[in-house]
N, C-alpha and C. Protein backbone atom coordinates (compact mmCIF):
# COMPACT_ATOMS: atom_id res chain seq x y z
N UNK A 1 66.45 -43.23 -51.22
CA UNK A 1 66.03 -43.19 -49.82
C UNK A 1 64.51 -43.18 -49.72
N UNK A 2 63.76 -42.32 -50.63
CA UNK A 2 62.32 -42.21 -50.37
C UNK A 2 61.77 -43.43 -51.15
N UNK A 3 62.81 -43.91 -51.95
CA UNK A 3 62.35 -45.49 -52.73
C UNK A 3 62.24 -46.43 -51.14
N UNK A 4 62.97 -46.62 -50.45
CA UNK A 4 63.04 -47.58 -49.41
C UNK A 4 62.17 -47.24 -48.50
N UNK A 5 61.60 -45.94 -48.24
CA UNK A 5 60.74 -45.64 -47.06
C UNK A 5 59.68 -45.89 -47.71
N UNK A 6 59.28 -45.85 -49.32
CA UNK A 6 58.12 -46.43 -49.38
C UNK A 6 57.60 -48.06 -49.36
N UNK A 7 58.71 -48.40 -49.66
CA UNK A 7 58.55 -50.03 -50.05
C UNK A 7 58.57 -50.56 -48.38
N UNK A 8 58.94 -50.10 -47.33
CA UNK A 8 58.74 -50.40 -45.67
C UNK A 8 57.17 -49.82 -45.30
N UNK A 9 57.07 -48.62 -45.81
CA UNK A 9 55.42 -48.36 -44.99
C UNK A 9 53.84 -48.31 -45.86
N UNK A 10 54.27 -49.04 -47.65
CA UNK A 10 53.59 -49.51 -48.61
C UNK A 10 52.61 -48.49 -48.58
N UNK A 11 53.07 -47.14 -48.96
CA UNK A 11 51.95 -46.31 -49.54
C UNK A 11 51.38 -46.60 -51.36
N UNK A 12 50.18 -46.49 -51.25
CA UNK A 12 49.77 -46.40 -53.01
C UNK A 12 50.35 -45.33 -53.24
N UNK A 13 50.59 -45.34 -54.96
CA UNK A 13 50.74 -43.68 -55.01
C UNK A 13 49.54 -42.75 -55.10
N UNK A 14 49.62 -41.56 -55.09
CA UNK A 14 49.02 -40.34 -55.33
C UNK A 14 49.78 -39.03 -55.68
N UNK A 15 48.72 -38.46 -56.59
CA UNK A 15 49.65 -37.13 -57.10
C UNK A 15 50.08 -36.34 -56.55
N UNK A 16 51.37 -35.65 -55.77
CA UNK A 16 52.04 -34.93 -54.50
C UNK A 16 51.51 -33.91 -55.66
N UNK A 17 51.56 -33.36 -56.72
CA UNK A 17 51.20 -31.99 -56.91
C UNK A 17 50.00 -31.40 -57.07
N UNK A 18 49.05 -32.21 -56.30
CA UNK A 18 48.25 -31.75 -56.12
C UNK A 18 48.04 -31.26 -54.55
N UNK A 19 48.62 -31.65 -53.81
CA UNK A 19 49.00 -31.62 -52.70
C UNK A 19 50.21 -30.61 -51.98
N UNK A 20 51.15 -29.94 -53.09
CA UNK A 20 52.57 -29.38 -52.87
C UNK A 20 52.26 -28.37 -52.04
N UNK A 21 51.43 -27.21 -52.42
CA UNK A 21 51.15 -26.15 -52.24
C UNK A 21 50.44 -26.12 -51.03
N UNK A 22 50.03 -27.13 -50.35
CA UNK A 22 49.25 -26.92 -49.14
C UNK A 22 49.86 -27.52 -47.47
N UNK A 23 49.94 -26.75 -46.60
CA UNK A 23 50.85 -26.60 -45.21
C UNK A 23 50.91 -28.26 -44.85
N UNK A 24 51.18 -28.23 -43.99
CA UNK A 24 51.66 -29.20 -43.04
C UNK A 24 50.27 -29.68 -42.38
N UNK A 25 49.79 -28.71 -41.77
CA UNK A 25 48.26 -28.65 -41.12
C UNK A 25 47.08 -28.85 -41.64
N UNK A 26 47.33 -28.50 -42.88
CA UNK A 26 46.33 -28.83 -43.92
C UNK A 26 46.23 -30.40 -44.24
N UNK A 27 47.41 -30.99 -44.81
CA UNK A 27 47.91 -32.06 -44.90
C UNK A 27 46.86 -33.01 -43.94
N UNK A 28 47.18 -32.77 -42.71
CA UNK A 28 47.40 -33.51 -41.38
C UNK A 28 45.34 -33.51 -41.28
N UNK A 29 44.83 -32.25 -41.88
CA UNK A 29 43.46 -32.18 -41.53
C UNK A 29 43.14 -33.25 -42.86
N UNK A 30 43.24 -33.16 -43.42
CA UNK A 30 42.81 -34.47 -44.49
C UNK A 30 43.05 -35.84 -43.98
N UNK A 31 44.02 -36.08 -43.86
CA UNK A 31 44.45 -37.05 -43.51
C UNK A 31 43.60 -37.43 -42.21
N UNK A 32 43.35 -36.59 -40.92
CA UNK A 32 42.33 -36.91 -40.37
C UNK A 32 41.00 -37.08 -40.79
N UNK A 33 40.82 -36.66 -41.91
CA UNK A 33 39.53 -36.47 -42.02
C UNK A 33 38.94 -37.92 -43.27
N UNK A 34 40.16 -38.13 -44.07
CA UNK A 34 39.97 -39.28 -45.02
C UNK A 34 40.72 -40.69 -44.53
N UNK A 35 41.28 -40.79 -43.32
CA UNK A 35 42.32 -41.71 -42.97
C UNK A 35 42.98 -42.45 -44.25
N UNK A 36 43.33 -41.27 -44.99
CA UNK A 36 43.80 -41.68 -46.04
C UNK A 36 45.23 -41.93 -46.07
N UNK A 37 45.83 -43.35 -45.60
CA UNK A 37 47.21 -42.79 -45.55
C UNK A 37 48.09 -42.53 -46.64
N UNK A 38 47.48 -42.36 -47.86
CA UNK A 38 48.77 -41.94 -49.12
C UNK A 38 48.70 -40.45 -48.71
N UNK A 39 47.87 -39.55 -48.12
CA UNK A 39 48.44 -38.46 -47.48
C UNK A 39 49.59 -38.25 -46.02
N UNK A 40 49.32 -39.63 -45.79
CA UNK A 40 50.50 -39.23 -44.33
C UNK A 40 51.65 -39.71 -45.26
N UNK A 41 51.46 -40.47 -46.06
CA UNK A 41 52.89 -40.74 -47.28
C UNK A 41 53.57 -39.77 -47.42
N UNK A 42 53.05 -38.94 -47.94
CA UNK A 42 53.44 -37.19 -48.57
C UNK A 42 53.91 -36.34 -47.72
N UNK A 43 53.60 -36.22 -47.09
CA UNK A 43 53.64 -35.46 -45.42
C UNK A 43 55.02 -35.91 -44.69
N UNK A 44 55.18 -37.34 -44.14
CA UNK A 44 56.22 -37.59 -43.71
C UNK A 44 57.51 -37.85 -45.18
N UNK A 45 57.09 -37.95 -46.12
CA UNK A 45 58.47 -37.42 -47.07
C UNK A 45 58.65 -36.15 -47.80
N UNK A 46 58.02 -35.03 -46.40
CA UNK A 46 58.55 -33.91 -46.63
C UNK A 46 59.70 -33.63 -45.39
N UNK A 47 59.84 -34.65 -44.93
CA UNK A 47 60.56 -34.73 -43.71
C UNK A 47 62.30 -35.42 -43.85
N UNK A 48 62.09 -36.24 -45.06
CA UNK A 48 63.19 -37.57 -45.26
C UNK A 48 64.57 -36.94 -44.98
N UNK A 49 64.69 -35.58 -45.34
CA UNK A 49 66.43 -35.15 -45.48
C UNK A 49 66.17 -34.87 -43.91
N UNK A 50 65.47 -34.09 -43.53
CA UNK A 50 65.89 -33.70 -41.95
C UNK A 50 65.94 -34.78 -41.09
N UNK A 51 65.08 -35.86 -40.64
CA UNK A 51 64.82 -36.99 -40.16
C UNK A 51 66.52 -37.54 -40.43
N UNK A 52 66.95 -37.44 -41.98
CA UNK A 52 68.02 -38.26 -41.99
C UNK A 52 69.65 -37.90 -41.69
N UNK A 53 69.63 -36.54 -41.63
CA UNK A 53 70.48 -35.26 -40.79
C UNK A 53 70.33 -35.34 -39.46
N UNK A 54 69.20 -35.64 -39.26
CA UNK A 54 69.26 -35.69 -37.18
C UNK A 54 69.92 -36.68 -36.98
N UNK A 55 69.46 -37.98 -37.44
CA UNK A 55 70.23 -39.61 -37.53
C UNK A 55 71.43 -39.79 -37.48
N UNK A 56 71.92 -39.15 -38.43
CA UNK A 56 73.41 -38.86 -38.61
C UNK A 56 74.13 -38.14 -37.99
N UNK A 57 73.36 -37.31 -37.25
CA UNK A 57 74.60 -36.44 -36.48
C UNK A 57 74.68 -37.03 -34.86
N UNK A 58 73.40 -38.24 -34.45
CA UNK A 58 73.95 -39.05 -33.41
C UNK A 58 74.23 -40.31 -33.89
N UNK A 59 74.23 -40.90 -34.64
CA UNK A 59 74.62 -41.88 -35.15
C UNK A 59 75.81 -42.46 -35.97
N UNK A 60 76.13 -41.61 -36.89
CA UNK A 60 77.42 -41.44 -37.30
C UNK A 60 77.76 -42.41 -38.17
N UNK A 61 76.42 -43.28 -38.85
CA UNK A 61 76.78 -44.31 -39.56
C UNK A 61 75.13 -44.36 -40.59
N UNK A 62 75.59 -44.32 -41.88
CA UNK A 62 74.34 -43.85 -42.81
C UNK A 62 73.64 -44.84 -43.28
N UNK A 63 73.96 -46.32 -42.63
CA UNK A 63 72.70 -47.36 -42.51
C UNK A 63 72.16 -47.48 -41.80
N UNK A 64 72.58 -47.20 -40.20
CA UNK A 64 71.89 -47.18 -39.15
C UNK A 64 70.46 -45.93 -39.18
N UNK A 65 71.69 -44.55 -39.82
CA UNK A 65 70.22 -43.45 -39.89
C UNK A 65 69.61 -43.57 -40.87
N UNK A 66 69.74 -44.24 -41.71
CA UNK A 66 68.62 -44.84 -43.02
C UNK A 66 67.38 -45.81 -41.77
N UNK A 67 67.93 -46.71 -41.69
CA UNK A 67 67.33 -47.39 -40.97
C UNK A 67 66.15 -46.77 -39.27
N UNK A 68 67.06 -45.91 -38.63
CA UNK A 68 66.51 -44.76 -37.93
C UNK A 68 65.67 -44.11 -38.68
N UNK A 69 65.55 -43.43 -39.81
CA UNK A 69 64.46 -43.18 -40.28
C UNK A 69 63.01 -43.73 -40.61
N UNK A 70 63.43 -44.88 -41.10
CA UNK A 70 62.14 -45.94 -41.46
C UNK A 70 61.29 -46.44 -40.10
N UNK A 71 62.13 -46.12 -39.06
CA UNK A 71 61.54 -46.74 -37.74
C UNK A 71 60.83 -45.13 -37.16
N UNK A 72 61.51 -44.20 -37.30
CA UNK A 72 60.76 -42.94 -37.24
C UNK A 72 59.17 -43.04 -38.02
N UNK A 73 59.38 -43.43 -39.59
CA UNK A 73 58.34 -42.90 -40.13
C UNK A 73 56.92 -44.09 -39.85
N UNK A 74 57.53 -45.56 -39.30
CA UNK A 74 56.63 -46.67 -38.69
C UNK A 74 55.74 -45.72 -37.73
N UNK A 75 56.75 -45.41 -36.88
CA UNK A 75 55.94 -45.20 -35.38
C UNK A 75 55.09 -43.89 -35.60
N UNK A 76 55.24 -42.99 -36.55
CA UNK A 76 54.66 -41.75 -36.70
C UNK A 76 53.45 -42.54 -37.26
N UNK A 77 53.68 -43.13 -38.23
CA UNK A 77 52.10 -43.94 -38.72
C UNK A 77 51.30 -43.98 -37.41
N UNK A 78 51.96 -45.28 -36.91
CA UNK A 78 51.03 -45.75 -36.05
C UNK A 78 50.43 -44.40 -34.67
N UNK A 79 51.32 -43.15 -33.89
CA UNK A 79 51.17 -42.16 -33.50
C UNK A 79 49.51 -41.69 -34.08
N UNK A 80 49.82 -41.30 -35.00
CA UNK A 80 49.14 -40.46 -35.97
C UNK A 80 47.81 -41.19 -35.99
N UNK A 81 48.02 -42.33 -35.88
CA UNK A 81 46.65 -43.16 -36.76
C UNK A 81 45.96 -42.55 -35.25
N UNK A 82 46.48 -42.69 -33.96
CA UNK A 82 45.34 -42.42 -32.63
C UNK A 82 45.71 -41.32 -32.04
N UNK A 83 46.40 -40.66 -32.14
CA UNK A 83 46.42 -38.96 -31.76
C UNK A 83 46.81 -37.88 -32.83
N UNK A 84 46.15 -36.76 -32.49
CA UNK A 84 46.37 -35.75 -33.27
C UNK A 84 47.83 -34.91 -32.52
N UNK A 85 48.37 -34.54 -33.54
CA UNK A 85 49.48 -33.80 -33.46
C UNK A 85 49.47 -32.41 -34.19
N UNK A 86 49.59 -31.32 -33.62
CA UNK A 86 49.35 -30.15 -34.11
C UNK A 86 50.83 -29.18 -34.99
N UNK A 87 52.17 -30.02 -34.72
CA UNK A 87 53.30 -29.53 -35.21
C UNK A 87 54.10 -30.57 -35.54
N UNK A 88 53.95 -31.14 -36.56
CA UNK A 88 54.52 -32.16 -36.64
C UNK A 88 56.04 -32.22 -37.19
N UNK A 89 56.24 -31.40 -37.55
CA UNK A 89 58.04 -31.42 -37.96
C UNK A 89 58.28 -31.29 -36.79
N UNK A 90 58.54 -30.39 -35.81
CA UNK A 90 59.03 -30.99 -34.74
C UNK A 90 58.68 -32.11 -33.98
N UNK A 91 57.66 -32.65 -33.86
CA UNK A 91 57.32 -33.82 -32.85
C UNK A 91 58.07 -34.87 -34.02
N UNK A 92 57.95 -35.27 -35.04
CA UNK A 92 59.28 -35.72 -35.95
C UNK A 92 60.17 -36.16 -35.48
N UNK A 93 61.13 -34.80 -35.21
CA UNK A 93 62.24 -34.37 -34.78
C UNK A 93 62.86 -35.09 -33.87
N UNK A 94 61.36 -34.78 -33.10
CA UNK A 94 61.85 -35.12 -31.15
C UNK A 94 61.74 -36.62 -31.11
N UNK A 95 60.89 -37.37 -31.81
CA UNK A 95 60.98 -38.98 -31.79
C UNK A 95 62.36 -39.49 -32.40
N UNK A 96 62.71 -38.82 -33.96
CA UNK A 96 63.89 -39.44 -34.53
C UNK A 96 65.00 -39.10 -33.39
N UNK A 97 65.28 -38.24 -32.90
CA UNK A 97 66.38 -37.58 -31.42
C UNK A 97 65.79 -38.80 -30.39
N UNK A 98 64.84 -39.25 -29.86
CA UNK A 98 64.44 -40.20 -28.75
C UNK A 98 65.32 -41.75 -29.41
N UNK A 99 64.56 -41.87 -31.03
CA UNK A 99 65.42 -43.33 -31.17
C UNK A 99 66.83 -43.18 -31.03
N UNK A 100 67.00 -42.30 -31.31
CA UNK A 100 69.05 -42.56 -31.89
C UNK A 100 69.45 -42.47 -30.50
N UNK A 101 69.04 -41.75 -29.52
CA UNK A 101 69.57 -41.74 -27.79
C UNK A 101 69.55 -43.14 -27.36
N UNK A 102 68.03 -44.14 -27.80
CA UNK A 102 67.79 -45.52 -27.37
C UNK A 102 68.81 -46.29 -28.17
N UNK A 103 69.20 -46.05 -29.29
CA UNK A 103 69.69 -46.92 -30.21
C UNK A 103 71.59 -46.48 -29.26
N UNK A 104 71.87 -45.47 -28.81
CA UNK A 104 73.15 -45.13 -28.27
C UNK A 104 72.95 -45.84 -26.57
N UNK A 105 71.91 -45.96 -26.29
CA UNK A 105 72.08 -46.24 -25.08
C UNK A 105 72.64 -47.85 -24.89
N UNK A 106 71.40 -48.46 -25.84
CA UNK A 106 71.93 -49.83 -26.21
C UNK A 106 73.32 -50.34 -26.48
N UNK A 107 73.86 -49.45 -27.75
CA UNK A 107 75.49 -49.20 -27.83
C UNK A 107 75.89 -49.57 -26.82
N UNK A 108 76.22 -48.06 -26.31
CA UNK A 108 77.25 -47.81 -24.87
C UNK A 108 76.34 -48.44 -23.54
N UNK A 109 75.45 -48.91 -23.31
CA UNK A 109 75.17 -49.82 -22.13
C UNK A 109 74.64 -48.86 -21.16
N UNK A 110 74.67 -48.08 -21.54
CA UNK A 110 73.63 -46.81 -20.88
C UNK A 110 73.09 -45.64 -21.07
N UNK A 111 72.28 -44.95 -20.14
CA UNK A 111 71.83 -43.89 -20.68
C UNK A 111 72.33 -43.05 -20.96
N UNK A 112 72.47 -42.22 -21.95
CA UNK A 112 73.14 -40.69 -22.14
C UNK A 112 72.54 -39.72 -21.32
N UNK A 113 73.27 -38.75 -21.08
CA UNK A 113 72.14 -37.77 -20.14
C UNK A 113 71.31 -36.88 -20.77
N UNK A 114 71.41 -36.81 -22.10
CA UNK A 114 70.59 -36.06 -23.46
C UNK A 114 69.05 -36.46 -23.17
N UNK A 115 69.20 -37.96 -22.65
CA UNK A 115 68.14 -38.86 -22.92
C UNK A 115 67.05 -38.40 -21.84
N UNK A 116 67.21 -37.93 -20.56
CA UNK A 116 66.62 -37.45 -19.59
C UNK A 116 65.85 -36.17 -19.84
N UNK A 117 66.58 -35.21 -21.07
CA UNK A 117 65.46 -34.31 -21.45
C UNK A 117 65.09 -34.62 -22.65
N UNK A 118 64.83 -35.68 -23.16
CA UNK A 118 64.55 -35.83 -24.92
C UNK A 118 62.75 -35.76 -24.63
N UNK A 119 62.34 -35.83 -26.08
CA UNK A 119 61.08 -35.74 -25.75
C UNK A 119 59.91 -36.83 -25.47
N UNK A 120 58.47 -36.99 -25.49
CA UNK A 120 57.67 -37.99 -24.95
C UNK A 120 57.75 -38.97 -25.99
N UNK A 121 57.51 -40.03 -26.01
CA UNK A 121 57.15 -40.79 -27.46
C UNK A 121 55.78 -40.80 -27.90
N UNK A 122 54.91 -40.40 -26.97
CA UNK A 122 53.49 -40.92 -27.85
C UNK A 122 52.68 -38.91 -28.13
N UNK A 123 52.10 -39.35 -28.72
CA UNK A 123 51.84 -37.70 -29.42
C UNK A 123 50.71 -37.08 -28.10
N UNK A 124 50.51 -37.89 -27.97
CA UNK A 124 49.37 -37.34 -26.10
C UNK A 124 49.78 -36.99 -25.09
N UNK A 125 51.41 -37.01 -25.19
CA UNK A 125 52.53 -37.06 -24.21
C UNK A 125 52.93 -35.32 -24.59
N UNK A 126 52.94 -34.97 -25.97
CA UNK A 126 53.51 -33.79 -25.89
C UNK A 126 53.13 -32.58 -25.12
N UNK A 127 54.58 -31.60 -25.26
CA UNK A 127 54.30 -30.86 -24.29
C UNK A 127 54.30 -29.36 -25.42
N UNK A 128 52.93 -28.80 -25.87
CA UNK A 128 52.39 -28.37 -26.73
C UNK A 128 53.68 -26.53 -27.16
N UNK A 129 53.99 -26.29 -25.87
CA UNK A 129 54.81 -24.66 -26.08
C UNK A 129 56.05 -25.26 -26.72
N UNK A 130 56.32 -26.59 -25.56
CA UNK A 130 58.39 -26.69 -26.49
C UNK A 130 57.92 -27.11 -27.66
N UNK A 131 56.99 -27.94 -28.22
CA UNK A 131 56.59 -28.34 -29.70
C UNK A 131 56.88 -26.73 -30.85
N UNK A 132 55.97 -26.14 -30.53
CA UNK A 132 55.87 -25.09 -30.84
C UNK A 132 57.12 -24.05 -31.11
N UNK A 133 57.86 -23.83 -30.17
CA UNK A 133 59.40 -23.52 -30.13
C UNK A 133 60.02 -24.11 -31.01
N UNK A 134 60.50 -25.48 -31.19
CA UNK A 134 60.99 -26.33 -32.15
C UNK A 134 60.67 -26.15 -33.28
N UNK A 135 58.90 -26.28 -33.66
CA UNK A 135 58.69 -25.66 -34.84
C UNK A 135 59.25 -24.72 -35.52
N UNK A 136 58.78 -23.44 -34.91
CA UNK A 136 59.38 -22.36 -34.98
C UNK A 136 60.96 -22.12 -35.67
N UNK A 137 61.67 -22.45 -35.06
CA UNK A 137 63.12 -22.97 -34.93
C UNK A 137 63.51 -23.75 -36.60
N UNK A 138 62.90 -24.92 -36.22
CA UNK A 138 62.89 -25.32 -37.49
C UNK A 138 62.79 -24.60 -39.07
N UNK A 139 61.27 -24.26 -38.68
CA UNK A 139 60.94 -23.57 -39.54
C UNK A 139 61.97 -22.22 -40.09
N UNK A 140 62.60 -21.36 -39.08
CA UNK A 140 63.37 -20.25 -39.10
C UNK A 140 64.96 -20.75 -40.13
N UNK A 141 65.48 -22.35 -39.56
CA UNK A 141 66.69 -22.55 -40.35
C UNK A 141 66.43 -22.79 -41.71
N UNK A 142 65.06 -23.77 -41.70
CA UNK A 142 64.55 -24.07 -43.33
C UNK A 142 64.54 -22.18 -43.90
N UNK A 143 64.04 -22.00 -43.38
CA UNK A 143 63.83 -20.60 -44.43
C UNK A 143 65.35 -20.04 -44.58
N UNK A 144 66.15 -19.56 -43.33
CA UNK A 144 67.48 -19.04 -44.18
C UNK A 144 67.74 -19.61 -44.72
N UNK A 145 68.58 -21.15 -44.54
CA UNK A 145 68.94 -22.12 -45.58
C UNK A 145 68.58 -21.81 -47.33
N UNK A 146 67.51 -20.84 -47.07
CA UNK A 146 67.10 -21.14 -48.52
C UNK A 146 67.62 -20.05 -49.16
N UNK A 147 67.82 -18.94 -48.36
CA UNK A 147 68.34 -17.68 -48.56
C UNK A 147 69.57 -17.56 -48.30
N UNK A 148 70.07 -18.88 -48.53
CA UNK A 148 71.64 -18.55 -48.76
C UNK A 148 71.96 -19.07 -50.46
N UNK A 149 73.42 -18.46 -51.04
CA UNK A 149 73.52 -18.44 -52.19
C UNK A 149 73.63 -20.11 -52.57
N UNK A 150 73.21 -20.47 -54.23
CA UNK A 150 73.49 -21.77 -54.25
C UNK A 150 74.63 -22.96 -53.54
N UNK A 151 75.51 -21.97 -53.86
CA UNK A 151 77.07 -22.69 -53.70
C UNK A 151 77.24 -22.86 -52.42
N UNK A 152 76.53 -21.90 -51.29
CA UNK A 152 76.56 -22.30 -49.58
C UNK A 152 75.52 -22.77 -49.76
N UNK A 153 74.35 -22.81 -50.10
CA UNK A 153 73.27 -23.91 -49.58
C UNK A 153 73.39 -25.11 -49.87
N UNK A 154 73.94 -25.83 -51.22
CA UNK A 154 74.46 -27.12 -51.43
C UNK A 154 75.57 -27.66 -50.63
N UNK A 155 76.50 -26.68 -50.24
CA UNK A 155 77.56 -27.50 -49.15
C UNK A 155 77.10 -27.66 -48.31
N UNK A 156 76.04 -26.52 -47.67
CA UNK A 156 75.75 -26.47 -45.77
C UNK A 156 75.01 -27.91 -45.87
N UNK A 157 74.09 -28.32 -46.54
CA UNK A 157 73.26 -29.25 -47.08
C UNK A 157 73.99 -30.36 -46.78
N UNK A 158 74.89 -30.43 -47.98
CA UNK A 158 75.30 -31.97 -48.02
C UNK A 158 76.50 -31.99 -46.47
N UNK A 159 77.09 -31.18 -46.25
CA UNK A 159 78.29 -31.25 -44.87
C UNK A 159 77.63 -31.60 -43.49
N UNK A 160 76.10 -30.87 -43.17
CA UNK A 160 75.41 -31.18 -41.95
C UNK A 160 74.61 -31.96 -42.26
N UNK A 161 73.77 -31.88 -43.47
CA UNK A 161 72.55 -33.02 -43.31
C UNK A 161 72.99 -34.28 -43.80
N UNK A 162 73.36 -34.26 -44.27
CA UNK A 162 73.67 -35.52 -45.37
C UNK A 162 75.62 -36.05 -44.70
N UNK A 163 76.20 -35.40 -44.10
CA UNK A 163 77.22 -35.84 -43.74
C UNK A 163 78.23 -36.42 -44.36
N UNK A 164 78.12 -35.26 -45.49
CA UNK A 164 79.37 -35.92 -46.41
C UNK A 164 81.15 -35.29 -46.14
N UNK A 165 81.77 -35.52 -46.25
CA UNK A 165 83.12 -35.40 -45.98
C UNK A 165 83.41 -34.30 -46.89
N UNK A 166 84.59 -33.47 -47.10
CA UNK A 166 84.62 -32.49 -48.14
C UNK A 166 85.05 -32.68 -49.20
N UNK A 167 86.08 -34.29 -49.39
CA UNK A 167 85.96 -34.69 -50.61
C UNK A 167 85.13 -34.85 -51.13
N UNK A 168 83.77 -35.88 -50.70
CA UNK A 168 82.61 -36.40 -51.35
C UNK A 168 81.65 -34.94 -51.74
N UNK A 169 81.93 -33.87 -51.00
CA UNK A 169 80.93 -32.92 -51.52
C UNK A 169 82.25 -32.11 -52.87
N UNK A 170 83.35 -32.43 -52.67
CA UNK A 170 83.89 -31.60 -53.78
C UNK A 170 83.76 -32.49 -55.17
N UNK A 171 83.57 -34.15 -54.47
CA UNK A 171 83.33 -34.93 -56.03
C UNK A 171 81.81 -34.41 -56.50
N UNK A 172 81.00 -34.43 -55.68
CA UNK A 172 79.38 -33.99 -56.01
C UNK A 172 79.06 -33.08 -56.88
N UNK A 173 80.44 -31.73 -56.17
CA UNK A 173 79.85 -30.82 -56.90
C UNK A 173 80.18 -30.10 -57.82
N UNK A 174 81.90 -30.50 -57.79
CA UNK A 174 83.29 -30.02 -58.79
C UNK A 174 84.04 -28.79 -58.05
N UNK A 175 83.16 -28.91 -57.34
CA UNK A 175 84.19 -27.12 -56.50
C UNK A 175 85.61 -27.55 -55.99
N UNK A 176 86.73 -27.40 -56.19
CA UNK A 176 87.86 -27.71 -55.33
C UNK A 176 87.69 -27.57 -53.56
N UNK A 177 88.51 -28.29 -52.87
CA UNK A 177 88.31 -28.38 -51.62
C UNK A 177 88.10 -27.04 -51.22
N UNK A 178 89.02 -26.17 -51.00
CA UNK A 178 89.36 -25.07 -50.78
C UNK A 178 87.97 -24.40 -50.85
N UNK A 179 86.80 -24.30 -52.06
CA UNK A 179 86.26 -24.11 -52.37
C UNK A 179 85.03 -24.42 -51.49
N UNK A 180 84.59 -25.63 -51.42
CA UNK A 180 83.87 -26.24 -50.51
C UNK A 180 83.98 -25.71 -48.95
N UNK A 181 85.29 -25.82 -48.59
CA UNK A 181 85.64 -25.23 -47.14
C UNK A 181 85.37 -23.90 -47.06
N UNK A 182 85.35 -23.05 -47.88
CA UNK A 182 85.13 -21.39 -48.21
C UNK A 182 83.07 -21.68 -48.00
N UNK A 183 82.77 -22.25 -49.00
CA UNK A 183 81.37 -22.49 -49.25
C UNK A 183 80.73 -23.19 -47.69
N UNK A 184 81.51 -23.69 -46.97
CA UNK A 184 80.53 -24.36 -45.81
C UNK A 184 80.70 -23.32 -44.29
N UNK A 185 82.14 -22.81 -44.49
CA UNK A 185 82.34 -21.65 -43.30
C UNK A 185 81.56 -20.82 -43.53
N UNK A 186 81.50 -20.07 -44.70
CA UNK A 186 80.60 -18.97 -44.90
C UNK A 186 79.09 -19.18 -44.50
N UNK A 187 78.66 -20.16 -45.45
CA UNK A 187 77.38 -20.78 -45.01
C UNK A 187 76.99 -20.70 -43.87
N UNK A 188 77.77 -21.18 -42.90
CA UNK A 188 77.69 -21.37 -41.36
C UNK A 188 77.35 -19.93 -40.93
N UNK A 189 78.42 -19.18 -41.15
CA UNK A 189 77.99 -18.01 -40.69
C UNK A 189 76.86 -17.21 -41.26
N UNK A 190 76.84 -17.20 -42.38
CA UNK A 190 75.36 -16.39 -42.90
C UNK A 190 73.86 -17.75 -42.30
N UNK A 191 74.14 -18.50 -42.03
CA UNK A 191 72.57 -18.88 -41.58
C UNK A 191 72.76 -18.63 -40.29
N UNK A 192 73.69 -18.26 -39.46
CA UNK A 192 73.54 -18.34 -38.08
C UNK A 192 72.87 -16.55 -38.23
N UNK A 193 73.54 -15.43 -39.15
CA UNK A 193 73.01 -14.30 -39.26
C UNK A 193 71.73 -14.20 -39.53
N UNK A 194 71.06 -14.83 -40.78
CA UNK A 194 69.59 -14.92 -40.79
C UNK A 194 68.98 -15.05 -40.09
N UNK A 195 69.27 -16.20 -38.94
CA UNK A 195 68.80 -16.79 -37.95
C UNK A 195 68.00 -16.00 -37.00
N UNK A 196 69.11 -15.59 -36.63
CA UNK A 196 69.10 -13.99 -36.07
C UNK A 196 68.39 -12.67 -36.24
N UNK A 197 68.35 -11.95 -37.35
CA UNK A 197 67.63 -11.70 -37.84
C UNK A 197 66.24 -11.77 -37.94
N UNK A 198 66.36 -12.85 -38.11
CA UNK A 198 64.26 -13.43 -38.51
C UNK A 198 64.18 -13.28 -37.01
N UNK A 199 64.72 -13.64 -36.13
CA UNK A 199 64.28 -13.48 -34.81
C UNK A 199 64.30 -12.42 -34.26
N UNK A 200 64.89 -11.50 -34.67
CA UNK A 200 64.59 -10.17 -33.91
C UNK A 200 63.43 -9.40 -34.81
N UNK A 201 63.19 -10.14 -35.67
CA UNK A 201 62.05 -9.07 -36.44
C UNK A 201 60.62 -10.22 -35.91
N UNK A 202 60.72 -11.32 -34.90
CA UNK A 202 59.88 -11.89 -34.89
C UNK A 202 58.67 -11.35 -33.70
């Protein structure tokens, strides 16, 4: 997947580990500051699984959100190259959610009503608190997610983001179905608890 998003938006390479350890914001200040884009390279393929989990869960077909992605990570280029964006996993977010509504509207021959509150497309358009919220948000599931045990974080993973069926995650991973279905209920419920959690201590 990150083979195809590079060969569409032709980054050189550069060494990501030199780069791993430093935020999102940091990232984004270089990158303003060197218009270097093998840093917006790095940056938007810290994004590829979520971008390709949003895709999929309005799309429902894993060429189209392959493809939804690459058109995400075009327009963020071009975004980026003339406005600054201060949260960018969510403003991400809110563009890959804007295409797949356009790409459904086209479908079904009209608008969804999702589409009436989705977000702006151009980064001058945003509306800086819901950005912020989203972030937030984001940021809050990435972190439980991580704090759940291997065996629920690889199912919750592959069942919501990646949209695999429970055979394909029981071929993936060897767990019997049963197993998998134990591993993705639970999951569910312990990140919705974390969730929680982090937010009341927030």
């Amino acid at each position: 997947m990150l083979h195809q998003i590079s060969k569409i938006i032709y980054f050189q390479p550069v060494n990501s580990h030199n780069y791993q350890n430093i935020s999102d914001s940091e990232l984004l200040a270089l990158f303003y500051e060197s218009r270097d884009n093998r840093l917006l390279g790095l940056l938007l393929q810290r994004y590829t699984l979520l971008l390709l989990g949003v895709c999929m869960k309005y799309l429902k077909n894993e060429e189209e959100a392959k493809d939804g992605v690459q058109q995400v990570f075009l327009k963020a280029i071009t975004e980026l190259q003339k406005y600054k964006v201060d949260y960018v996993k969510s403003w991400l977010y809110m563009i890959a959610r804007n295409h797949c509504l356009m790409k459904l509207r086209d479908r079904q021959g009209k608008i969804p009503r999702e589409l009436n509150e989705s977000m702006p497309l151009s980064a001058e358009e945003t509306n800086v608190k819901e950005l912020q919220h989203k972030d937030d948000m984001l940021t809050l599931i990435e972190a439980s997610l991580n704090d759940l045990n291997d065996d629920q974080k690889s199912c919750v993973t592959l069942f919501y983001l990646q949209k695999k069926s429970y055979q394909e995650i029981a071929d993936t991973t060897g767990y019997s179905m049963m197993q998998v279905k134990s591993h993705i209920q639970n999951g569910k419920r312990n990140l919705k608890m974390l969730v929680e959690k982090k937010l009341k201590k927030a």
